[in-house]
Protein backbone atom coordinates (compact mmCIF):
# COMPACT_ATOMS: atom_id res chain seq x y z
CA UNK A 1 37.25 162.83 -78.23
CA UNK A 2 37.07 162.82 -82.09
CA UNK A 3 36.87 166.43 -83.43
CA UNK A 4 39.53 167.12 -86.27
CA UNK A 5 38.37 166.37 -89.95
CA UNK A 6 39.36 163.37 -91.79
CA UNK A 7 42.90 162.57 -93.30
CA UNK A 8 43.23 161.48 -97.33
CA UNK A 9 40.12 159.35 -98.02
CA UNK A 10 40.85 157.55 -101.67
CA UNK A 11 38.04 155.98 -103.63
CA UNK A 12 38.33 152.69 -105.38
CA UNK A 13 36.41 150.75 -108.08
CA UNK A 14 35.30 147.38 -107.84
CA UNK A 15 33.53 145.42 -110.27
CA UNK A 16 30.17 144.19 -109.71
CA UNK A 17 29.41 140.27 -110.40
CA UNK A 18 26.25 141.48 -112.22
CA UNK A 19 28.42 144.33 -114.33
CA UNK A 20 29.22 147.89 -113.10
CA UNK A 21 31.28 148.98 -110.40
CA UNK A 22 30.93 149.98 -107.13
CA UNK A 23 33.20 152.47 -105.18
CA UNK A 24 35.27 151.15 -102.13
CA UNK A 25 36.40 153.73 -99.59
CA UNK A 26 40.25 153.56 -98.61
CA UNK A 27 40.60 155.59 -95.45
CA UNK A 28 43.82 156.78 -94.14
CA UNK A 29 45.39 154.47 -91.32
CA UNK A 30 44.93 156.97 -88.59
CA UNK A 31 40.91 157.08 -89.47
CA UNK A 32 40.81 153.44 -90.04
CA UNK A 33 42.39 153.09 -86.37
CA UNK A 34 40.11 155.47 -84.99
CA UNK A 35 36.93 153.95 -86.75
CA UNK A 36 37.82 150.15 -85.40
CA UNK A 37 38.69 151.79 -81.95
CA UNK A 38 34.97 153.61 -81.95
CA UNK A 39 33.31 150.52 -83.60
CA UNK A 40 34.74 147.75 -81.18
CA UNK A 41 33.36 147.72 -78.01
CA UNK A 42 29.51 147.89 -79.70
CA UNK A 43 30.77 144.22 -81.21
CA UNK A 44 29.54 142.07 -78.09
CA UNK A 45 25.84 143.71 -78.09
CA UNK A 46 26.00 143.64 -82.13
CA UNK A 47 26.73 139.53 -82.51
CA UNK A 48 24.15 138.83 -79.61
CA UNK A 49 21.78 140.44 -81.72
CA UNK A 50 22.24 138.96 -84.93
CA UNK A 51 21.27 135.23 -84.13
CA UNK A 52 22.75 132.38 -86.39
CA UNK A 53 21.23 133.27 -89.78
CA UNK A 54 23.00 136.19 -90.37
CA UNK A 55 26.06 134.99 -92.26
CA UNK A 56 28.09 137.54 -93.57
CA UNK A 57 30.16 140.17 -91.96
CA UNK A 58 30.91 138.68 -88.12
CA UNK A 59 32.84 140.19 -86.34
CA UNK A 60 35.56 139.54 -83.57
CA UNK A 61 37.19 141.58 -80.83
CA UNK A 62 38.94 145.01 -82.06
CA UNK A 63 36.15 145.25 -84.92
CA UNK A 64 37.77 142.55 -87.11
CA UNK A 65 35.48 140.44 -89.48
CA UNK A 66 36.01 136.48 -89.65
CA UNK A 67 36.76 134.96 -92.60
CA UNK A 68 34.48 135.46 -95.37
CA UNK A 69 34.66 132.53 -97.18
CA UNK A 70 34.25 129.33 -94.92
CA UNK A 71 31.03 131.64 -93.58
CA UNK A 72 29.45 131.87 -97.59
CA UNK A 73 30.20 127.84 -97.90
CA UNK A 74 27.66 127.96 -94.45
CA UNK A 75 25.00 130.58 -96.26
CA UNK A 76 24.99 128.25 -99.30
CA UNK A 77 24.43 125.16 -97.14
CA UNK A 78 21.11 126.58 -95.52
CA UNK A 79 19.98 127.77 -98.49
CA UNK A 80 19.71 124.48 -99.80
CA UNK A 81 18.23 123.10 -97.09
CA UNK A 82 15.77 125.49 -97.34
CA UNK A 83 14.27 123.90 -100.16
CA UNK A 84 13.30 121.07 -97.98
CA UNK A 85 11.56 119.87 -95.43
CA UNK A 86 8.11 122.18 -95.08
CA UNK A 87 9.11 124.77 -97.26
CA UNK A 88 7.03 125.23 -100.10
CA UNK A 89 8.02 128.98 -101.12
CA UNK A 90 11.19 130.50 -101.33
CA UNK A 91 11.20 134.90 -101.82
CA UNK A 92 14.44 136.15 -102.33
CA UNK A 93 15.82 139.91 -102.11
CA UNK A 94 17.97 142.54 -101.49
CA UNK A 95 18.49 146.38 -100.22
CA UNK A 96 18.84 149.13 -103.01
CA UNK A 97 22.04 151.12 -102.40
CA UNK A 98 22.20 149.06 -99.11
CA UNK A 99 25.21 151.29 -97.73
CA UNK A 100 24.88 154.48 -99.14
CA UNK A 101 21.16 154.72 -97.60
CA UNK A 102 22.17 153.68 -93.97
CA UNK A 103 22.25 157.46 -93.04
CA UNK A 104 21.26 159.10 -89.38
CA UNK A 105 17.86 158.02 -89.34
CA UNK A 106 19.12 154.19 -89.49
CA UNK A 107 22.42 155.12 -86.89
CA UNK A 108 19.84 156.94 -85.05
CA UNK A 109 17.27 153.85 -84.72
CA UNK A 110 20.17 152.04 -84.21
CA UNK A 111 21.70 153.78 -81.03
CA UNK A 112 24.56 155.37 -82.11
CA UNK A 113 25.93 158.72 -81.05
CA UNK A 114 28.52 160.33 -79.11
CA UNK A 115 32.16 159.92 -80.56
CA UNK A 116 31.45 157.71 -83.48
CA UNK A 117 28.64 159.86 -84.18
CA UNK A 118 30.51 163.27 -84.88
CA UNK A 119 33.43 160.31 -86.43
CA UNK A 120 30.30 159.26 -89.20
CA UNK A 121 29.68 162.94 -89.66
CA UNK A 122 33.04 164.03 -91.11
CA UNK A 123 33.00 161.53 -93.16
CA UNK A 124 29.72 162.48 -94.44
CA UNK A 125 30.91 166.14 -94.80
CA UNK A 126 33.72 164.32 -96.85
CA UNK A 127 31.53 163.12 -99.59
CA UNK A 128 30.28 159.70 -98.29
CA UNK A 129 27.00 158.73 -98.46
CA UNK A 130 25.99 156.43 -95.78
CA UNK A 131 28.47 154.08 -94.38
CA UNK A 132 31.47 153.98 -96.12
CA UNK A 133 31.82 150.75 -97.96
CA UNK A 134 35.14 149.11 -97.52
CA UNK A 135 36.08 149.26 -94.03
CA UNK A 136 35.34 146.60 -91.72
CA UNK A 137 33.78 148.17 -88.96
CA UNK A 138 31.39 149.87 -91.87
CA UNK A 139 30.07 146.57 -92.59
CA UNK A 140 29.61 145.86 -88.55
CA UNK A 141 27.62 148.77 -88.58
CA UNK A 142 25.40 147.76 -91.34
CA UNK A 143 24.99 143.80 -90.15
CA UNK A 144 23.35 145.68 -87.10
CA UNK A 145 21.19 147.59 -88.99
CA UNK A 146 19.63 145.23 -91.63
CA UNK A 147 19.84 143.13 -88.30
CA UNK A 148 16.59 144.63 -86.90
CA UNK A 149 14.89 144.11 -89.83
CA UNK A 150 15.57 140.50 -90.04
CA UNK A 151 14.09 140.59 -85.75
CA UNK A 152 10.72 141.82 -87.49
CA UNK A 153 10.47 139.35 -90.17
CA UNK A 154 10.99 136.57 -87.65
CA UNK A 155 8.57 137.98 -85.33
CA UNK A 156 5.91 138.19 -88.47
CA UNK A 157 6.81 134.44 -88.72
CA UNK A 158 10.09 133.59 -91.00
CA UNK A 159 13.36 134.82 -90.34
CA UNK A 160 15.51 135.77 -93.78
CA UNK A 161 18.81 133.73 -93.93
CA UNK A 162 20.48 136.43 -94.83
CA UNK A 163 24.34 137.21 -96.47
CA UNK A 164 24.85 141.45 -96.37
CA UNK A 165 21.88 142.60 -97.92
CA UNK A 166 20.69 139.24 -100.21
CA UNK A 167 17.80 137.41 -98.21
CA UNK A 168 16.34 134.37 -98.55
CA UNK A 169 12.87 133.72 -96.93
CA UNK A 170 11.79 130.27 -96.66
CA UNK A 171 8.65 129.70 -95.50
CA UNK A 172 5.73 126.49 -95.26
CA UNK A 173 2.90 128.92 -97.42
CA UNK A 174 2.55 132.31 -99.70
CA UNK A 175 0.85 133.86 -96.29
CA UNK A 176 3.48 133.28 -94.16
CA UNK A 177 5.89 134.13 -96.80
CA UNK A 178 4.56 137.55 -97.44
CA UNK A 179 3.81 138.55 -93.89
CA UNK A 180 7.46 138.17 -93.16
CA UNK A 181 8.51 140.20 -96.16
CA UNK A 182 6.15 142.88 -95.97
CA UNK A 183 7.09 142.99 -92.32
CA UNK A 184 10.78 143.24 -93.78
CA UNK A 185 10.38 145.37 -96.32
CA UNK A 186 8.30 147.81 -93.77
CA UNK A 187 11.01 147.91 -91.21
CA UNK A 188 13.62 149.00 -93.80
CA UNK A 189 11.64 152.12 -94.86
CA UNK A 190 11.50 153.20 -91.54
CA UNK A 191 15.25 152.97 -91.54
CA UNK A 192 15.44 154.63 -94.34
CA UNK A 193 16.27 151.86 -96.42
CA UNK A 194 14.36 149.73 -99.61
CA UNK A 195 13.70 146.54 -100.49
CA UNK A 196 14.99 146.43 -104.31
CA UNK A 197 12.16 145.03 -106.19
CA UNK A 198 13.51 144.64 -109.42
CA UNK A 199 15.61 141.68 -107.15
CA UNK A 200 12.80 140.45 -105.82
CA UNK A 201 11.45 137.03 -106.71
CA UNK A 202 8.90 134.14 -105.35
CA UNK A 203 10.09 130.83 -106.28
CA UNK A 204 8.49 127.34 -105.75
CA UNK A 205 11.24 125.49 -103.41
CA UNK A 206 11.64 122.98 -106.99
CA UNK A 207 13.31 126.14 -108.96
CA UNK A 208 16.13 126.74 -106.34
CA UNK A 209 18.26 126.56 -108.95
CA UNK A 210 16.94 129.66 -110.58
CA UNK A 211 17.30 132.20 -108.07
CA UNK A 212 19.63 134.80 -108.69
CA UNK A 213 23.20 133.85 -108.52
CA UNK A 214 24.00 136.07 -105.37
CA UNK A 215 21.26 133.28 -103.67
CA UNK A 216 22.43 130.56 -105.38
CA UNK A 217 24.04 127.13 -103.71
CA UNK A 218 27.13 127.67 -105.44
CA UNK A 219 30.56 127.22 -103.58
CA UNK A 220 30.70 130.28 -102.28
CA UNK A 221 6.17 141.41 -78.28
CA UNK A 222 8.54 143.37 -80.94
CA UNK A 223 12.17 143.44 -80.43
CA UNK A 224 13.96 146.32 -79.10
CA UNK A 225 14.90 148.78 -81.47
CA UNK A 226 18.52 150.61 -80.08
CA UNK A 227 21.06 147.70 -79.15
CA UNK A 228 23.81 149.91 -78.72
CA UNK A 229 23.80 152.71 -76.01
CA UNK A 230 24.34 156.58 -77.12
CA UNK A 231 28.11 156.92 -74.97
């Protein structure tokens, strides 16, 4: 049962592609055991959930993410196909401060309590906002999350191929389009979560080549709500 507070938590920058920096959260080993430990049997139910479009971020047994590299060369590869075929609009996005906002009302939508409940706490009453970005099972956590959103999009009609937080929806018409995004951008607020609209863009499937780099082909009944079950 977790109940003492957390060990020596170090923050570290890292530079944004776009400029800035964000902060990446170095927890002690023991914590970093403990969150992996708390984090890996909710794995299974997480990847069943997530379907195939969901690039980024997959995880394997003991809370360990695949490699990230062979899965962006995959992302890239729909994307492009996604200009053809039917498709004859493209909207792209993202979440604003897509970690720091996935606080209790998204864990609690989510399922989670019990240990790794009162674990997420301390580390809260540490100074993190959110999930703590930088550990793997952090970005588990969050794949599950923005996970249900991407379940109501589909259900409104187009799924968003999605890597992290940067969608792509590609869809035959404007109407379809924008029911899926709405029904997108609706589900995040009630996670407590929002659709960054200075990052969103509509884009004729001939002008792939201008959406924003983080999208771009280069080398790199409604569904159930709580997947996981409180412990």
């Amino acid at each position: 049962m977790f109940r003492r507070p957390p060990g020596q938590i170090r923050w570290e920058p890292c530079a944004k592609p776009g400029g800035g920096a964000r902060w990446i959260v170095r927890l002690g080993g023991r914590d970093d055991r403990t969150y992996r430990r708390l984090v890996a049997p909710l794995v299974p139910a997480i990847e069943r959930s997530l379907g195939s479009i969901a690039f980024a971020n997959r995880a394997g047994p003991g809370a360990r993410l695949g490699p990230w590299r062979p899965a962006r060369r995959a992302w890239g590869r729909v994307v492009r196909a996604a200009a053809g075929g039917e498709t004859e609009v493209i909207v792209v996005s993202d979440v604003r401060d897509c970690y720091g906002s996935m606080g209790e009302r998204a864990l609690r939508v989510l399922g989670i309590g019990g240990e790794l409940d009162r674990f997420l706490r301390t580390l809260r009453d540490a100074g993190i906002r959110g999930l703590p970005i930088g550990p793997e099972p952090s970005a588990i956590l969050a794949n599950a999350i923005l996970g249900i959103a991407d379940r109501e999009a589909e259900v409104a009609g187009c799924r968003p191929i999605r890597w992290v937080d940067d969608v792509a929806f590609a869809a035959a018409g404007r109407g379809t389009a924008r029911r899926a995004f709405d029904a997108w951008r609706r589900t995040l607020e009630e996670l407590g979560l929002e659709a960054h609209e200075g990052k969103t863009g509509w884009h004729d499937r001939s002008l792939l080549t201008g959406l924003p780099r983080s999208l771009s082909a280069s080398g790199s009944a409604v569904t159930p709500r709580g997947i996981i079950r409180t412990p």
